[in-house]
C-alpha atoms as a PDB file:
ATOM      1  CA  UNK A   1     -42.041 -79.939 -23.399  1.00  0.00           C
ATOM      2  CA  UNK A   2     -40.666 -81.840 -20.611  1.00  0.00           C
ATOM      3  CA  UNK A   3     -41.987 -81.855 -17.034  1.00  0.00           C
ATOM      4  CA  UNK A   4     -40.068 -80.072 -14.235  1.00  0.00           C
ATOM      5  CA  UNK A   5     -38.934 -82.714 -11.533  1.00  0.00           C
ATOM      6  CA  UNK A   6     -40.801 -82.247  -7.845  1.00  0.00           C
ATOM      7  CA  UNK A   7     -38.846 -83.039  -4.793  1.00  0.00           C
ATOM      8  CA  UNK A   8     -40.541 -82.279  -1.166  1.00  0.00           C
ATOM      9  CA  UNK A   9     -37.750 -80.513   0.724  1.00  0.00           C
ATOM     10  CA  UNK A  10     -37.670 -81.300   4.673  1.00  0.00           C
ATOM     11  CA  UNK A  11     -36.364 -78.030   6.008  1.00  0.00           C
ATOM     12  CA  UNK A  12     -35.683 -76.692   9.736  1.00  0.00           C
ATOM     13  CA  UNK A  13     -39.405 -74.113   8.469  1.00  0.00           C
ATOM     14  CA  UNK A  14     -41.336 -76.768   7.385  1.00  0.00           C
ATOM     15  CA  UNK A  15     -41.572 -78.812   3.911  1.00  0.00           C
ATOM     16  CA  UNK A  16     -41.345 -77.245   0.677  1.00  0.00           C
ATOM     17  CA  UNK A  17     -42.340 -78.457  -2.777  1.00  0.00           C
ATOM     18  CA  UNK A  18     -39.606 -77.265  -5.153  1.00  0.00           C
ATOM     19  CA  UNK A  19     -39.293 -78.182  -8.803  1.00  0.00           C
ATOM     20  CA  UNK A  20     -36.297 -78.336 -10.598  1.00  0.00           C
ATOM     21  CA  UNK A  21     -35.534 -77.884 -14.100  1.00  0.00           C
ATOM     22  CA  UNK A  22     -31.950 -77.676 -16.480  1.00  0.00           C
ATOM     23  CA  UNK A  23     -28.332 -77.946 -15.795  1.00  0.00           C
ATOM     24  CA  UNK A  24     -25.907 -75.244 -14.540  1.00  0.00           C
ATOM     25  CA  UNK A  25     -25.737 -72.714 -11.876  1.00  0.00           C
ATOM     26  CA  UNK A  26     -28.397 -72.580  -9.437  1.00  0.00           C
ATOM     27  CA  UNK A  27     -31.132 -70.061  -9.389  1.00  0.00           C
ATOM     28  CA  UNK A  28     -34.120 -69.654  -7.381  1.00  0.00           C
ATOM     29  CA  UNK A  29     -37.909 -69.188  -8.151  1.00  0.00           C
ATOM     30  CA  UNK A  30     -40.667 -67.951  -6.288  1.00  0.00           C
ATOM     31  CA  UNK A  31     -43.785 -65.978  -6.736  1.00  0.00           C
ATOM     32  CA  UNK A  32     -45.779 -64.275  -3.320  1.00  0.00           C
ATOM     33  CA  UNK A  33     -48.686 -66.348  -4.197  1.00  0.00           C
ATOM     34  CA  UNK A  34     -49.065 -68.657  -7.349  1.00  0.00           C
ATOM     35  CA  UNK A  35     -48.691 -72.261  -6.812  1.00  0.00           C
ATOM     36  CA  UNK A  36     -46.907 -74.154  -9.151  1.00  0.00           C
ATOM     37  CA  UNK A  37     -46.956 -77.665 -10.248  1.00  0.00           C
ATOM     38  CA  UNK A  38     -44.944 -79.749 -12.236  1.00  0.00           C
ATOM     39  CA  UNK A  39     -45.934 -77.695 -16.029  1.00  0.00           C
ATOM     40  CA  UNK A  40     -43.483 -75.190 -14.667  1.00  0.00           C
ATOM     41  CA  UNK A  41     -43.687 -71.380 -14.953  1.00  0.00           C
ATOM     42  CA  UNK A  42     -42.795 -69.340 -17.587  1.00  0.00           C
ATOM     43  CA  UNK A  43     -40.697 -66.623 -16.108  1.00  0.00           C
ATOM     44  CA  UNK A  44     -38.825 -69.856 -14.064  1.00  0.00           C
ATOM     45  CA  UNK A  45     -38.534 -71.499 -17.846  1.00  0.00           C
ATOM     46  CA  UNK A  46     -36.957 -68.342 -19.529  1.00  0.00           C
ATOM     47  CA  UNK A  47     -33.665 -69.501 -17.294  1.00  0.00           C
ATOM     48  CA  UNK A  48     -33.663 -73.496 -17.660  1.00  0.00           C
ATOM     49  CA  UNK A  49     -31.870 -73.784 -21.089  1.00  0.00           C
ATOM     50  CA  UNK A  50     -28.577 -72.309 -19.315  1.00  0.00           C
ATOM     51  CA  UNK A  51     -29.000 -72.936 -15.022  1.00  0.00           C
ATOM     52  CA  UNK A  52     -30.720 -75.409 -12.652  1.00  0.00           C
ATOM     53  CA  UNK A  53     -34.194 -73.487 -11.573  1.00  0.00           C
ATOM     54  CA  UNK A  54     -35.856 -73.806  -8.604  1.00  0.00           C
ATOM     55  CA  UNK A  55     -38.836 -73.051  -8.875  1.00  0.00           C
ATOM     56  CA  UNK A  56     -40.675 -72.594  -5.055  1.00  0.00           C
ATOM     57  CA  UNK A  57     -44.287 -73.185  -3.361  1.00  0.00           C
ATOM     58  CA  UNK A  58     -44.085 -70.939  -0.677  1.00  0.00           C
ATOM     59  CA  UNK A  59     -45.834 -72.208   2.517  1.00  0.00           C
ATOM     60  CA  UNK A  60     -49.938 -72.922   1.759  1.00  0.00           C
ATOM     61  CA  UNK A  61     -48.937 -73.315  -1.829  1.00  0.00           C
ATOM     62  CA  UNK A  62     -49.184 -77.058  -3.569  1.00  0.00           C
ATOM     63  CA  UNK A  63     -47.630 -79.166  -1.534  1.00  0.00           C
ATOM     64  CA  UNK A  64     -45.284 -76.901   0.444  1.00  0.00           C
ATOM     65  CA  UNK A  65     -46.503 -76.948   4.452  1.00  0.00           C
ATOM     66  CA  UNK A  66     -49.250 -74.980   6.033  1.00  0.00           C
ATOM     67  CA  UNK A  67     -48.566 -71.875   7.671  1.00  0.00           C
ATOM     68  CA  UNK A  68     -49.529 -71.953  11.722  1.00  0.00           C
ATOM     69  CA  UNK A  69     -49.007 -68.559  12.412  1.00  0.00           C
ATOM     70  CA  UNK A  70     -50.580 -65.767  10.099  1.00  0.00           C
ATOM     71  CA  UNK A  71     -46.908 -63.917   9.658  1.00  0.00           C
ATOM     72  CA  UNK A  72     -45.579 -67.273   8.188  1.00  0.00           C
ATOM     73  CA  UNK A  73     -47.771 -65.823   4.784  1.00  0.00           C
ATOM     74  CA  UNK A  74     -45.157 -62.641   4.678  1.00  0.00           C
ATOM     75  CA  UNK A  75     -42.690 -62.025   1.889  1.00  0.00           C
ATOM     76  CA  UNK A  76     -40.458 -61.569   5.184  1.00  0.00           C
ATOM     77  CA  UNK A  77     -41.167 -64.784   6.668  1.00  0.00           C
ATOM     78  CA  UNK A  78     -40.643 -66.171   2.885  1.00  0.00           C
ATOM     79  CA  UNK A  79     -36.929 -64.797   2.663  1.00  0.00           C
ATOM     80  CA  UNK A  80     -36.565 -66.574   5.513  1.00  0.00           C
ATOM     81  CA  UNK A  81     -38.322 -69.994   4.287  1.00  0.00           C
ATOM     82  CA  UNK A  82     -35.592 -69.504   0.981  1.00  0.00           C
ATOM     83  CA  UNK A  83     -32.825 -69.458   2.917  1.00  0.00           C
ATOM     84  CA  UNK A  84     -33.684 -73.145   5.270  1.00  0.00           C
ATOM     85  CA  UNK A  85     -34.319 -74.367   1.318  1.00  0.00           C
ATOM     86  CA  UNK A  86     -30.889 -72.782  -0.117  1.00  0.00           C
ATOM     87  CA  UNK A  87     -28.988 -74.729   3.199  1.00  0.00           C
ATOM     88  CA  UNK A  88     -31.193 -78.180   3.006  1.00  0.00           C
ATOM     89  CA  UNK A  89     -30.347 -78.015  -0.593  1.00  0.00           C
ATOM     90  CA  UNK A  90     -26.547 -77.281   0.718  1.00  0.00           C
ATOM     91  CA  UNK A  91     -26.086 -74.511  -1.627  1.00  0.00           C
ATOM     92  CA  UNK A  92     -23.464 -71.859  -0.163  1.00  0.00           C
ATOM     93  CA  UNK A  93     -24.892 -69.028  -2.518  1.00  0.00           C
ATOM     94  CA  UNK A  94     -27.525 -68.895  -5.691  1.00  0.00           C
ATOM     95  CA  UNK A  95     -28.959 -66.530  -8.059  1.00  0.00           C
ATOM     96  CA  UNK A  96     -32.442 -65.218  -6.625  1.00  0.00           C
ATOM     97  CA  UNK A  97     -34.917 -64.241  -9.853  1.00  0.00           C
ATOM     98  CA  UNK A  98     -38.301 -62.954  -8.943  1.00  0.00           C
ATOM     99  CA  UNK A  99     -41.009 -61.265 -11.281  1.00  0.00           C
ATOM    100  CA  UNK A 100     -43.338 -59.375 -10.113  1.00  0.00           C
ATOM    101  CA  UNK A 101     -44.088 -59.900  -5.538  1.00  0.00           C
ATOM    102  CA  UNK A 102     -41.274 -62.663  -6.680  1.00  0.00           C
ATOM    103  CA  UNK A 103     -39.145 -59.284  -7.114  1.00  0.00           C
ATOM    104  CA  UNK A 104     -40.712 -57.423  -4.233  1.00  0.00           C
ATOM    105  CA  UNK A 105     -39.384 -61.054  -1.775  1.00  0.00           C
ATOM    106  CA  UNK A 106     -36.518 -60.356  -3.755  1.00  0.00           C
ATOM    107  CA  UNK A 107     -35.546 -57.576  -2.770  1.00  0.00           C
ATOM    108  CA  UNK A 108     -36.186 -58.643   0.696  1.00  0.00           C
ATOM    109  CA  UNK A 109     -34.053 -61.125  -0.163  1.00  0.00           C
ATOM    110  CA  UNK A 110     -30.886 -58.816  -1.086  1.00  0.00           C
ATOM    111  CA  UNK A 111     -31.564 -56.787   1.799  1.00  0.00           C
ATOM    112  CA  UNK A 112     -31.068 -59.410   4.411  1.00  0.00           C
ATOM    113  CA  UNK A 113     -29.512 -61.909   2.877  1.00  0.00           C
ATOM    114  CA  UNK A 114     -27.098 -60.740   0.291  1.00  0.00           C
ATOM    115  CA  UNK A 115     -24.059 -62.479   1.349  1.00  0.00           C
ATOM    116  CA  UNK A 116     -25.988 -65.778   0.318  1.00  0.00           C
ATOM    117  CA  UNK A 117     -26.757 -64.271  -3.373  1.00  0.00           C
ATOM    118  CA  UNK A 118     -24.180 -64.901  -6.023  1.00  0.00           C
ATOM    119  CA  UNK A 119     -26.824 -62.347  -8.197  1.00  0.00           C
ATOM    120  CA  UNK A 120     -29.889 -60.847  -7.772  1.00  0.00           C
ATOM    121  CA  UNK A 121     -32.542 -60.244 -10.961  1.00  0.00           C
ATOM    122  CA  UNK A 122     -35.677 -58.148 -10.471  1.00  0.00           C
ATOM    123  CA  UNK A 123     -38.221 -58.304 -12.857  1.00  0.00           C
ATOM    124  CA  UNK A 124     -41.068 -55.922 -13.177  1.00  0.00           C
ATOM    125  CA  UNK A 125     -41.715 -55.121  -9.031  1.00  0.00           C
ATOM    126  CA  UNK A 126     -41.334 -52.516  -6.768  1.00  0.00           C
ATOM    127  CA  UNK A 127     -39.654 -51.544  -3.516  1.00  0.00           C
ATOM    128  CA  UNK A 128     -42.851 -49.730  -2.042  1.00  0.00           C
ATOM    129  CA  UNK A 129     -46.406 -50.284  -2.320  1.00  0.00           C
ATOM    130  CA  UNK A 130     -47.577 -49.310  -6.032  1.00  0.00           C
ATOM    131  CA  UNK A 131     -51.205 -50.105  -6.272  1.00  0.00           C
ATOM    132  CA  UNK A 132     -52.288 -46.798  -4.473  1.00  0.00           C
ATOM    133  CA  UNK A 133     -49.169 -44.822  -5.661  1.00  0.00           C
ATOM    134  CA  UNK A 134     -49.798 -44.418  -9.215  1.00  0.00           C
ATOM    135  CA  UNK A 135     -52.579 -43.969 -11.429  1.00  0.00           C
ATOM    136  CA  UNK A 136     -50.351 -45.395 -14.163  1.00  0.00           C
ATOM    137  CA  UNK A 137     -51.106 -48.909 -12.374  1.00  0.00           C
ATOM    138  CA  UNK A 138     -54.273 -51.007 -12.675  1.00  0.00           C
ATOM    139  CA  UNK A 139     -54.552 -51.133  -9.220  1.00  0.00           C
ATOM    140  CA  UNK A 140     -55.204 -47.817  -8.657  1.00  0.00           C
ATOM    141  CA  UNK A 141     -59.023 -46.812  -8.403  1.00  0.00           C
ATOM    142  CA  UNK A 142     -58.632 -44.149 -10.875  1.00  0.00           C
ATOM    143  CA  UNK A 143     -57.233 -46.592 -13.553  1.00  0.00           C
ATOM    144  CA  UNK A 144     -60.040 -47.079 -15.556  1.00  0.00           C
ATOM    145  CA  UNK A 145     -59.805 -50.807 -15.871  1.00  0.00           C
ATOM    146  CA  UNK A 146     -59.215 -51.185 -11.997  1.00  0.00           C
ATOM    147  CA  UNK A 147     -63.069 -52.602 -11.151  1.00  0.00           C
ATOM    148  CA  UNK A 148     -62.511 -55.153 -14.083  1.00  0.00           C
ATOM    149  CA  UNK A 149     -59.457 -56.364 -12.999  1.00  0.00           C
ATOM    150  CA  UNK A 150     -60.396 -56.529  -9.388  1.00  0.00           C
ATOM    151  CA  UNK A 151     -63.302 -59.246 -10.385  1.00  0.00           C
ATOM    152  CA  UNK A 152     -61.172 -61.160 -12.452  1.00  0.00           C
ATOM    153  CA  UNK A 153     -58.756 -61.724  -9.239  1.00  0.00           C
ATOM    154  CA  UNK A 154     -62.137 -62.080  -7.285  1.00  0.00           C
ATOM    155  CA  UNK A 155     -63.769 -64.964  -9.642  1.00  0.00           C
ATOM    156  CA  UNK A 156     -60.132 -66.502  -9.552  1.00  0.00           C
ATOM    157  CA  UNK A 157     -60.365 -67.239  -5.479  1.00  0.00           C
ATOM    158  CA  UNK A 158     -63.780 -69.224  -6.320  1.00  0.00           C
ATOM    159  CA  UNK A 159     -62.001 -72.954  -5.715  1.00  0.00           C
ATOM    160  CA  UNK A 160     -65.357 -74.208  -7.488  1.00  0.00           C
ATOM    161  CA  UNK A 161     -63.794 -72.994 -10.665  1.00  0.00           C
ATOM    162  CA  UNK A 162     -63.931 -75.726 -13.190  1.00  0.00           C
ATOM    163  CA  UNK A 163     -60.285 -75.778 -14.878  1.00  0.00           C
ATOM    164  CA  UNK A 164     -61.758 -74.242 -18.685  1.00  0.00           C
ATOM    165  CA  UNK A 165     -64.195 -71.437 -16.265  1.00  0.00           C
ATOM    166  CA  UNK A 166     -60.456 -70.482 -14.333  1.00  0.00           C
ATOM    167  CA  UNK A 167     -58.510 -70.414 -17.766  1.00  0.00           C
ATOM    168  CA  UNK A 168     -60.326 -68.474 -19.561  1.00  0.00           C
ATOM    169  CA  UNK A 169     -60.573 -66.132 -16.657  1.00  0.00           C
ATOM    170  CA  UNK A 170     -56.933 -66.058 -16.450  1.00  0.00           C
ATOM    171  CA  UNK A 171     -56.586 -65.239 -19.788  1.00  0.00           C
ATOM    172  CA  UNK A 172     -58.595 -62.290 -19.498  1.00  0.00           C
ATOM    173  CA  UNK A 173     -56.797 -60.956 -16.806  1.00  0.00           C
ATOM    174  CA  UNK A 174     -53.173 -61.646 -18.166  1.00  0.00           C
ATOM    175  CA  UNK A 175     -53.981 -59.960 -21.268  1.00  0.00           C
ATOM    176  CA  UNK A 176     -54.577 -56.709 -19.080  1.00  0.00           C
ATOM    177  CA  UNK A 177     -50.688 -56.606 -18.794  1.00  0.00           C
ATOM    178  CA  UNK A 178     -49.419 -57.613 -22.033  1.00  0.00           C
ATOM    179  CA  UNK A 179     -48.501 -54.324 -24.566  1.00  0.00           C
ATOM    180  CA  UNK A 180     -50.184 -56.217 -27.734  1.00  0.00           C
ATOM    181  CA  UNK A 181     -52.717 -58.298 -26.222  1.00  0.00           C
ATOM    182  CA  UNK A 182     -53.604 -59.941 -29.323  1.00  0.00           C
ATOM    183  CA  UNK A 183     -49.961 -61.573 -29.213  1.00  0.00           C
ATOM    184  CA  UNK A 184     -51.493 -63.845 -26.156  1.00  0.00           C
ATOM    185  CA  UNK A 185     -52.158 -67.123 -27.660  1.00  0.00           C
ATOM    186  CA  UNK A 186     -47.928 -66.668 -29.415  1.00  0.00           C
ATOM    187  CA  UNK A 187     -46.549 -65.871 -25.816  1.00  0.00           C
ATOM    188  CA  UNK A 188     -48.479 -68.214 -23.616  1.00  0.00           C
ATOM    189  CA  UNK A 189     -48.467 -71.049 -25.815  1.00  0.00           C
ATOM    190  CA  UNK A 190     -46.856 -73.711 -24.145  1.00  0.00           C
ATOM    191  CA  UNK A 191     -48.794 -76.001 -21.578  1.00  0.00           C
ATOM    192  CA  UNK A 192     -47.913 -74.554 -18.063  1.00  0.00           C
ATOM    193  CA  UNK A 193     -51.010 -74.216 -16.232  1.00  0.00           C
ATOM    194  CA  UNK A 194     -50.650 -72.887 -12.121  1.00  0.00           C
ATOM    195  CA  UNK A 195     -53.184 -71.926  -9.237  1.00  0.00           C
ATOM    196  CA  UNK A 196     -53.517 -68.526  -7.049  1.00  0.00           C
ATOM    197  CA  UNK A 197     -52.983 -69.559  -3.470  1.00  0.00           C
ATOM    198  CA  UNK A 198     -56.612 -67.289  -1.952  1.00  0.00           C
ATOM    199  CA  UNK A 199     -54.670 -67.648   1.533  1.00  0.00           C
ATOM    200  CA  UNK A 200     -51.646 -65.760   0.212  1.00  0.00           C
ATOM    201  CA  UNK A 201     -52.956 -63.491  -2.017  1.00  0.00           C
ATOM    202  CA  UNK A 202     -55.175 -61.928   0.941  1.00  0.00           C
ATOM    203  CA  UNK A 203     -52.458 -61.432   2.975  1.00  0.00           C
ATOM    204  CA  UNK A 204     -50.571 -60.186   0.143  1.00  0.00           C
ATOM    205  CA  UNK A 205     -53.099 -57.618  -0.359  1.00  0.00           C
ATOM    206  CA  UNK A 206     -52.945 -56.090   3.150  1.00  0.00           C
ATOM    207  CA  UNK A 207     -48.903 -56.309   3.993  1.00  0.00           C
ATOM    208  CA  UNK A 208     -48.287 -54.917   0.521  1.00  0.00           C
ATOM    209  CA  UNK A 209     -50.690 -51.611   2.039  1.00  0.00           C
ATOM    210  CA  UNK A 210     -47.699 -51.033   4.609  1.00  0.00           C
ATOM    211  CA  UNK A 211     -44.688 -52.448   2.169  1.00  0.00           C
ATOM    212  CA  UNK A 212     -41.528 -50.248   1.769  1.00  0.00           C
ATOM    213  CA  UNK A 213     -38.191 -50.955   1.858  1.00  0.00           C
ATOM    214  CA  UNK A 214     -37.038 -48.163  -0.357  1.00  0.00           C
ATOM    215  CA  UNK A 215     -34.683 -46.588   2.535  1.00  0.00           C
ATOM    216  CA  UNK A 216     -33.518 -50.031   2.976  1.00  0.00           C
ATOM    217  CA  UNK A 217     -32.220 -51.306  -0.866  1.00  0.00           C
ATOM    218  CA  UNK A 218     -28.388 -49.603   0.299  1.00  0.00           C
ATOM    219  CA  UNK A 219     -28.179 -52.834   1.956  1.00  0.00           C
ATOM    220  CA  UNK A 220     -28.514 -54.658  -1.201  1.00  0.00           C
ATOM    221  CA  UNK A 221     -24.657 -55.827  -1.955  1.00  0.00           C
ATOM    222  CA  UNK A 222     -24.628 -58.247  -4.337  1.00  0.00           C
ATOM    223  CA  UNK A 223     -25.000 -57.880  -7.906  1.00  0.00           C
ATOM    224  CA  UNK A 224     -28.573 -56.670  -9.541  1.00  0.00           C
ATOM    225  CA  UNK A 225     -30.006 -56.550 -12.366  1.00  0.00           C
ATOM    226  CA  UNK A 226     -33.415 -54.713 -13.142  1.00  0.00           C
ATOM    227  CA  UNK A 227     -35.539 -54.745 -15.479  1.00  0.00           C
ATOM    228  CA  UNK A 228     -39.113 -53.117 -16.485  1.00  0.00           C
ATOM    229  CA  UNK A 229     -41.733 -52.711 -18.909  1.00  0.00           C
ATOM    230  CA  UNK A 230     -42.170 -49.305 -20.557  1.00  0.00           C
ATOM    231  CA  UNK A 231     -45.606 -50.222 -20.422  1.00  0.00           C
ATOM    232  CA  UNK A 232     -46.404 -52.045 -16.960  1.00  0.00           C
ATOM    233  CA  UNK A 233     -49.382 -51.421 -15.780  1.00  0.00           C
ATOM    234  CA  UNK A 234     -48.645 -53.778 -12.651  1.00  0.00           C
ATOM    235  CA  UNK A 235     -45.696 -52.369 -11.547  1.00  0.00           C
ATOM    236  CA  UNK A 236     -45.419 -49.387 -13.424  1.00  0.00           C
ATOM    237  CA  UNK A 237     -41.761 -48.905 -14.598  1.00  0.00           C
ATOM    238  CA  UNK A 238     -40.861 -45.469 -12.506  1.00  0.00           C
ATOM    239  CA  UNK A 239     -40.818 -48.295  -9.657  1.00  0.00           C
ATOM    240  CA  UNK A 240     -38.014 -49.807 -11.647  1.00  0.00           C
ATOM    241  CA  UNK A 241     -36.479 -46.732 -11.947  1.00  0.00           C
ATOM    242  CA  UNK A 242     -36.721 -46.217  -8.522  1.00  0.00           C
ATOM    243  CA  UNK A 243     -35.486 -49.632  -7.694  1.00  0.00           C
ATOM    244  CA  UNK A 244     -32.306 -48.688  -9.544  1.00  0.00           C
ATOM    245  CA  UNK A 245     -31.257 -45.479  -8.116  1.00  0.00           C
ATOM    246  CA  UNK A 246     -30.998 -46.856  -4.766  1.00  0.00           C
ATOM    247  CA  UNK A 247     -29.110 -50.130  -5.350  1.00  0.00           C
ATOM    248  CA  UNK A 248     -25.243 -49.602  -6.158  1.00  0.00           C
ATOM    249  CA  UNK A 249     -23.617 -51.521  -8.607  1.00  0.00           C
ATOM    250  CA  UNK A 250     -27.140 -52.608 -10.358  1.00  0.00           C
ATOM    251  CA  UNK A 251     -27.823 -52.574 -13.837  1.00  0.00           C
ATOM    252  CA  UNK A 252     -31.015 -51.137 -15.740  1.00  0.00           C
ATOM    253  CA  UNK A 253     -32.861 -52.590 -18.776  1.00  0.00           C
ATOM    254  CA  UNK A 254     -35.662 -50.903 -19.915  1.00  0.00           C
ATOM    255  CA  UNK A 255     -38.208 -53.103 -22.375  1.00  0.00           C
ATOM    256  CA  UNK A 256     -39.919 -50.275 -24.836  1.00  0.00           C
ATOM    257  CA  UNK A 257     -42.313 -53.219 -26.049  1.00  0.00           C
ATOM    258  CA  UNK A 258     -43.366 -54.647 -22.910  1.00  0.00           C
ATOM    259  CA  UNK A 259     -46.020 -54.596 -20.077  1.00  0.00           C
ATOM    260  CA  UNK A 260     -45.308 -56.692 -17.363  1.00  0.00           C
ATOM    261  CA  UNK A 261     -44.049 -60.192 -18.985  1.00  0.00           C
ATOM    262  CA  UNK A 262     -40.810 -58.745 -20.840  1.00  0.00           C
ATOM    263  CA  UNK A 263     -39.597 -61.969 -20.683  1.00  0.00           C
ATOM    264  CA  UNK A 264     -41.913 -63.603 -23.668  1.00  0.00           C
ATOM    265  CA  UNK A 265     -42.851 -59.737 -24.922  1.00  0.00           C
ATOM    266  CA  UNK A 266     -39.349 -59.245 -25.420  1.00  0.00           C
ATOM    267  CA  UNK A 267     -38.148 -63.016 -25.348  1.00  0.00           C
ATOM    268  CA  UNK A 268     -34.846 -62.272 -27.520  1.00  0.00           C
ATOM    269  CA  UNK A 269     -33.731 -59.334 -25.915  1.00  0.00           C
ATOM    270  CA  UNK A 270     -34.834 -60.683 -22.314  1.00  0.00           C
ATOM    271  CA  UNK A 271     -32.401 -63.536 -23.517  1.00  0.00           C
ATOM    272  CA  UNK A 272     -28.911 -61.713 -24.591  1.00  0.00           C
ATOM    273  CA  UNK A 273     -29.550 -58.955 -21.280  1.00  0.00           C
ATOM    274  CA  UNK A 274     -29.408 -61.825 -18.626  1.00  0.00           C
ATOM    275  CA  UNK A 275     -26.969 -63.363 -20.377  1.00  0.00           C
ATOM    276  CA  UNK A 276     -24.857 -60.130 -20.241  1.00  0.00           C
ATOM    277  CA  UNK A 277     -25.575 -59.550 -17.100  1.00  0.00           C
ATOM    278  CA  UNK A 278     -24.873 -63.083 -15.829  1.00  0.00           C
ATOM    279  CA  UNK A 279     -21.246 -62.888 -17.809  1.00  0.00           C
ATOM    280  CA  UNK A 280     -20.096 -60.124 -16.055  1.00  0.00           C
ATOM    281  CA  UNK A 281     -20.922 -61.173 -12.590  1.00  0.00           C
ATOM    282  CA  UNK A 282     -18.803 -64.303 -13.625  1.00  0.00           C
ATOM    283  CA  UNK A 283     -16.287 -62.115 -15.115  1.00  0.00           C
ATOM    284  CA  UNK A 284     -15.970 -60.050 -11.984  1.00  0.00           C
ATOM    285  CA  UNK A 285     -15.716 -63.548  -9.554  1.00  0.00           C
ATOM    286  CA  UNK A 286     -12.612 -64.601 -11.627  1.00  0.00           C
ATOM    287  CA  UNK A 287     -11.091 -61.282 -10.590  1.00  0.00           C
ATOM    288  CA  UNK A 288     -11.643 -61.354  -7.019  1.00  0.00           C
END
């Protein structure tokens, strides 16, 4: 498996350490608050045998500057950070992908910014806080693996981790969110290994407490595609659902053997949908 290429990116917000991977269109990466490094990502590698990824560490993440002002940590402030890094890398639109708080920037992202989208794809998120909306979700007190999960992401912010203590921890956790968990060692097989970013992550955790752009997704113009896990206990899929009803012009895919990571769950079918979806967005730009 080859290595992504790194390139520090001197924009007008700072520097950013982006890594690049495959040929084609452009589309852009990011997650609220993993930091990458050159093994890649695997929702970011599900789109490098067909486009040039992007894959982006946000501001405290890797390499990527560090923030001077608390707000600079906001999925706001990181639509914002995307943007300097879409015009530095002189790009007059690109595809935005984001799984997970990469689909809740995302959707930030559409909101504000559509006219610099050529496509939008959301990926197991939500519009609105979820953790104390559902009791489908394991971040809800009254799921009852929410205290287990909430000291696996505790243990993970001890830096002192040694790197076998921190994957096996990791592994624990991700298996909370996979539909057949004994399928873990066939999905995550390849060697991408990436850090949580403790600085982002407990920001995360308070702006996503007053998060909610549901009344503001009409905005959203350019072309969406959703999908969700019947399964998700992240992001549990009514989110999804709600996602879609609010966006015009956005397509739907609902994964019946997935949790959150549809894209290796579901690789196949993950596979021919964005495909589809990317086809007729093409399709529809010849015809304008």
């Amino acid at each position: 498996m080859s290595k992504w290429n790194t390139k520090l990116l001197h924009t007008s917000r700072g520097i950013f350490e982006v890594f690049i991977k495959g040929e084609g269109q452009p589309i852009c990466v990011t997650h609220h608050y993993s930091e990458f490094n050159d093994s890649g990502d695997y929702f970011a590698d599900s789109f490098t045998d067909r486009y040039q990824v992007y894959l982006v560490n946000l501001k405290e993440a890797g390499n990527s500057s560090k923030a001077i002002h608390p707000h600079e940590l906001s999925m706001f402030d990181a639509v914002y950070d995307l943007e300097a890094i879409r015009e530095t890398l002189g790009f007059s639109v690109w595809t935005y992908a984001g799984h997970s708080t990469g689909g809740m920037i995302g959707l930030l992202y559409g909101i504000h910014f559509s006219s610099s989208l050529s496509s939008l794809i959301i990926v197991g998120s939500a519009a609105r806080k979820y953790a104390n909306s559902s009791p489908t979700c394991i971040y809800h007190e009254e799921h009852p693996k929410f205290d287990y999960m909430q000291h696996l992401i505790e243990t993970l912010k001890n830096s002192d981790l040694t790197s076998d203590e921190r994957a096996t921890i990791t592994k624990e956790r991700t298996k909370l969110s996979i539909h057949k968990p004994e399928k873990y060692d066939e999905f995550f097989s390849l060697p991408i290994t990436k850090k949580m970013s403790a600085s982002r992550m407990n920001f995360f955790i308070r702006e996503e407490m007053i998060f909610d752009v549901t009344r503001q997704l009409h905005n959203i113009t350019t072309p969406t595609l959703i999908i969700g896990g019947v399964h998700d206990v992240q992001c549990p899929i009514s989110f999804s659902e709600e996602i879609k009803e609010e966006i015009s012009h956005s397509t739907f895919v609902r994964f019946n053997e997935s949790n959150h990571y549809p894209f290796l769950e579901e690789a196949q079918l993950y596979k021919e949908e964005i495909q589809k979806f990317i086809n007729k967005v093409v399709a529809s730009e010849n015809l304008a």
